[in-house]
Protein backbone atom coordinates (compact mmCIF):
# COMPACT_ATOMS: atom_id res chain seq x y z
CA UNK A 1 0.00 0.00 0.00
CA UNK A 2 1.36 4.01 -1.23
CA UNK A 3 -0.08 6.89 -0.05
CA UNK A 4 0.61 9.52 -2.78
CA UNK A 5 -0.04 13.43 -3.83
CA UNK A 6 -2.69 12.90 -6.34
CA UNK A 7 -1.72 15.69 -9.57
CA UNK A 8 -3.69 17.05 -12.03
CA UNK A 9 -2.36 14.71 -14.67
CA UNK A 10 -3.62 11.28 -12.68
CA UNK A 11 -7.17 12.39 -11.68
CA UNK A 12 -8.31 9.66 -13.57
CA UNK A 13 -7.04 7.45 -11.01
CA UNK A 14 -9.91 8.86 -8.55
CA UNK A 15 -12.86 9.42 -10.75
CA UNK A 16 -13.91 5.78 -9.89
CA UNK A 17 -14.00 6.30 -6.13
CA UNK A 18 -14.84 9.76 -5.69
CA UNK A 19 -18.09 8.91 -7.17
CA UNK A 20 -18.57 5.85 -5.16
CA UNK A 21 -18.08 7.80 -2.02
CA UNK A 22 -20.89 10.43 -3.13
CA UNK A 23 -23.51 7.19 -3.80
CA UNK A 24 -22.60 5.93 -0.81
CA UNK A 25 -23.47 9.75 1.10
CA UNK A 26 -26.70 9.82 -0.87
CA UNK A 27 -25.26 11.78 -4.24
CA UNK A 28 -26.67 10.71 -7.34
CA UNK A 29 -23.58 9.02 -9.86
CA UNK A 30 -22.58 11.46 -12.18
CA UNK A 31 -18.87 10.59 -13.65
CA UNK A 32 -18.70 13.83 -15.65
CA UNK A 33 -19.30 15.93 -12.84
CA UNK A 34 -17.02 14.31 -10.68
CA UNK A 35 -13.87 14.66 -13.24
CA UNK A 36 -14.73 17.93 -14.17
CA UNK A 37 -15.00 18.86 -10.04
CA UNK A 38 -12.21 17.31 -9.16
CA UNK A 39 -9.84 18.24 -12.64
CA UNK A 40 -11.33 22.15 -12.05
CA UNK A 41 -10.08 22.16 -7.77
CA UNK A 42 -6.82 20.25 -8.20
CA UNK A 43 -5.35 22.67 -11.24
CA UNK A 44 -6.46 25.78 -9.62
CA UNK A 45 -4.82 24.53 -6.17
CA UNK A 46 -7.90 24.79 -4.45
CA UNK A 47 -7.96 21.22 -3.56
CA UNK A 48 -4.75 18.67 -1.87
CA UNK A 49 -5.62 14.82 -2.29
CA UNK A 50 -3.61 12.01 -0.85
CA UNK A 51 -4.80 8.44 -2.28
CA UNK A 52 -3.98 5.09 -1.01
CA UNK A 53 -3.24 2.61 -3.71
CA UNK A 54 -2.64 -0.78 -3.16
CA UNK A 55 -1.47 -2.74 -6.75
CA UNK A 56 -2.46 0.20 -8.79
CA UNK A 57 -5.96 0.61 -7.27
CA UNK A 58 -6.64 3.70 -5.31
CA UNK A 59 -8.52 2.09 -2.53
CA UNK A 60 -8.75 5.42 -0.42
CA UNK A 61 -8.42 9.06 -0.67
CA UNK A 62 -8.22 12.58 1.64
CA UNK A 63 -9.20 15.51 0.53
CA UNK A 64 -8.34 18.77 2.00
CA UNK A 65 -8.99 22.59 1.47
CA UNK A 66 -8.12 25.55 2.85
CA UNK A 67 -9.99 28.48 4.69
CA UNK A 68 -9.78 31.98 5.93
CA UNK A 69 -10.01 32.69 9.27
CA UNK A 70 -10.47 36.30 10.31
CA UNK A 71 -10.24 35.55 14.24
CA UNK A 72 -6.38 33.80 13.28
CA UNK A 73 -5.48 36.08 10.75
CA UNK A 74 -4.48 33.11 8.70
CA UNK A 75 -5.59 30.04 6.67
CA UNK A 76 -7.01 26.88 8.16
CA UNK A 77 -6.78 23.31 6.70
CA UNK A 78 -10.02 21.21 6.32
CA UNK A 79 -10.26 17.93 5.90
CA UNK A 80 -13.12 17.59 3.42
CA UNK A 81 -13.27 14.04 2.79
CA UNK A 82 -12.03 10.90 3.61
CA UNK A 83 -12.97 7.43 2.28
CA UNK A 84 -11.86 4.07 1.76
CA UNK A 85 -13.26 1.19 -0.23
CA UNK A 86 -15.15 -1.42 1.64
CA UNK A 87 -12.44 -3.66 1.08
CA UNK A 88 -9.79 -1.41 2.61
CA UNK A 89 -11.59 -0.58 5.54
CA UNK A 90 -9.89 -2.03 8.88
CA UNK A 91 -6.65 -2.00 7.87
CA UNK A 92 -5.46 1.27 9.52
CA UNK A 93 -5.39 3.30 6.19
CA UNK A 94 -8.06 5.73 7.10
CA UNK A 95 -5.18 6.47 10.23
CA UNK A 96 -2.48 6.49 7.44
CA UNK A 97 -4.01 9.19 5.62
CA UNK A 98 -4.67 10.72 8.74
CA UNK A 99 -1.21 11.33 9.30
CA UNK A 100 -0.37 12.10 5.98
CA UNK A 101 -2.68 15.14 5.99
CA UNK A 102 -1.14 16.10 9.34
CA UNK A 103 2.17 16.12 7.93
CA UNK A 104 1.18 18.63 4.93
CA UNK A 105 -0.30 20.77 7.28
CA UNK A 106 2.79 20.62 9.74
CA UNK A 107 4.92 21.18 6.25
CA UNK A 108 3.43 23.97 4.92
CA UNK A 109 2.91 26.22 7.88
CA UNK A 110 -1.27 25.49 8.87
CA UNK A 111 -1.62 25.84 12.76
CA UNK A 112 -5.33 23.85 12.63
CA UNK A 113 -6.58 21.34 10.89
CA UNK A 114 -10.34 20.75 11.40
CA UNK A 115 -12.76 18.40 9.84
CA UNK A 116 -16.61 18.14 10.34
CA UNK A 117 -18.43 14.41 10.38
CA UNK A 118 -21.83 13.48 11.70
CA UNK A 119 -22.53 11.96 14.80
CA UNK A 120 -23.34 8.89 13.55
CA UNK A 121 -19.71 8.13 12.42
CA UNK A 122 -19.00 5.79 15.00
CA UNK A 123 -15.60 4.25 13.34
CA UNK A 124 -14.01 8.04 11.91
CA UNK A 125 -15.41 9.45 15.16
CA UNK A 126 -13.01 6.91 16.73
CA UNK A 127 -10.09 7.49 14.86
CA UNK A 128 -10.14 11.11 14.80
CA UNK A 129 -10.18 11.15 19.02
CA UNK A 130 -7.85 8.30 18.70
CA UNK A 131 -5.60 10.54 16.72
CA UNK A 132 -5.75 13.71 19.02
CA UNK A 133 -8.60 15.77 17.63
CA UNK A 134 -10.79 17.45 19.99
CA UNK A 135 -14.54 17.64 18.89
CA UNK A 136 -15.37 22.06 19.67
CA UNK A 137 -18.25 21.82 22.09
CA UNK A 138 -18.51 25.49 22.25
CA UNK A 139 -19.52 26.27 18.59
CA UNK A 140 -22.89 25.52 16.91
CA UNK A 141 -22.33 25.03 13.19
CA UNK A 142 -25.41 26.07 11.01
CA UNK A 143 -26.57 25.31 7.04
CA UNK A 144 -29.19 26.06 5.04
CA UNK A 145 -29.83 25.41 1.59
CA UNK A 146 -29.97 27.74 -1.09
């Protein structure tokens, strides 16, 4: 198993999975939409992914993004998403990429990384205390659509 920087060139590579981690949040498949997404972030640096391959097949992937923060006078790193194939699941990769993501922040100078799950992640609620996140019990995060 390689964890790698995913580039422009190989986003290919990700298409597959990408998409199968949207069906399996409740997204409606839509290849074309995905590549273009995912071509568009990663060539205008708005987007950092890490994949986990294992023989050639990218059985995982992190995604992260950046963000202003006014309060810190500086940019935050978000983990957007994290996923591994069914069959990769259990074999400490989610933890792998984990790290990996820490380590770019550490490298390039972020002071927070943050990341946003629902409660009902038992297993990446888990890992992310495991790995020395705190959950912010003093904030109320909103949405609404538009």
């Amino acid at each position: 198993m390689n964890i790698s920087r995913l580039q422009v060139n190989e986003v290919n590579k990700i298409i597959p999975i990408f998409n199968e981690y949207r069906v399996y949040f409740g997204e409606q498949s839509d290849i074309d939409a995905a590549e273009r997404f995912l071509y568009e972030n990663l060539s205008s640096d708005n987007a950092v992914i890490f994949i986990a391959e294992d023989n050639d097949n990218v059985i995982g992937f992190i995604q992260l993004y950046t963000m202003l923060s006014s309060m810190k006078m500086s940019e935050l790193l978000i983990i957007n998403d994290l996923y591994l194939t069914t069959k990769a699941r259990g074999q400490r990769i989610g933890e792998k990429l984990m790290h990996q993501a820490f380590k770019y922040g550490k490298e390039n100078g972020y002071e927070t990384i943050y990341l946003e799950t629902e409660k009902s992640n038992i297993g990446g609620n888990r890992l992310y205390t495991k790995l020395g996140m705190q959950i912010d019990d003093e904030h109320n995060y909103y949405s609404k659509q538009l």
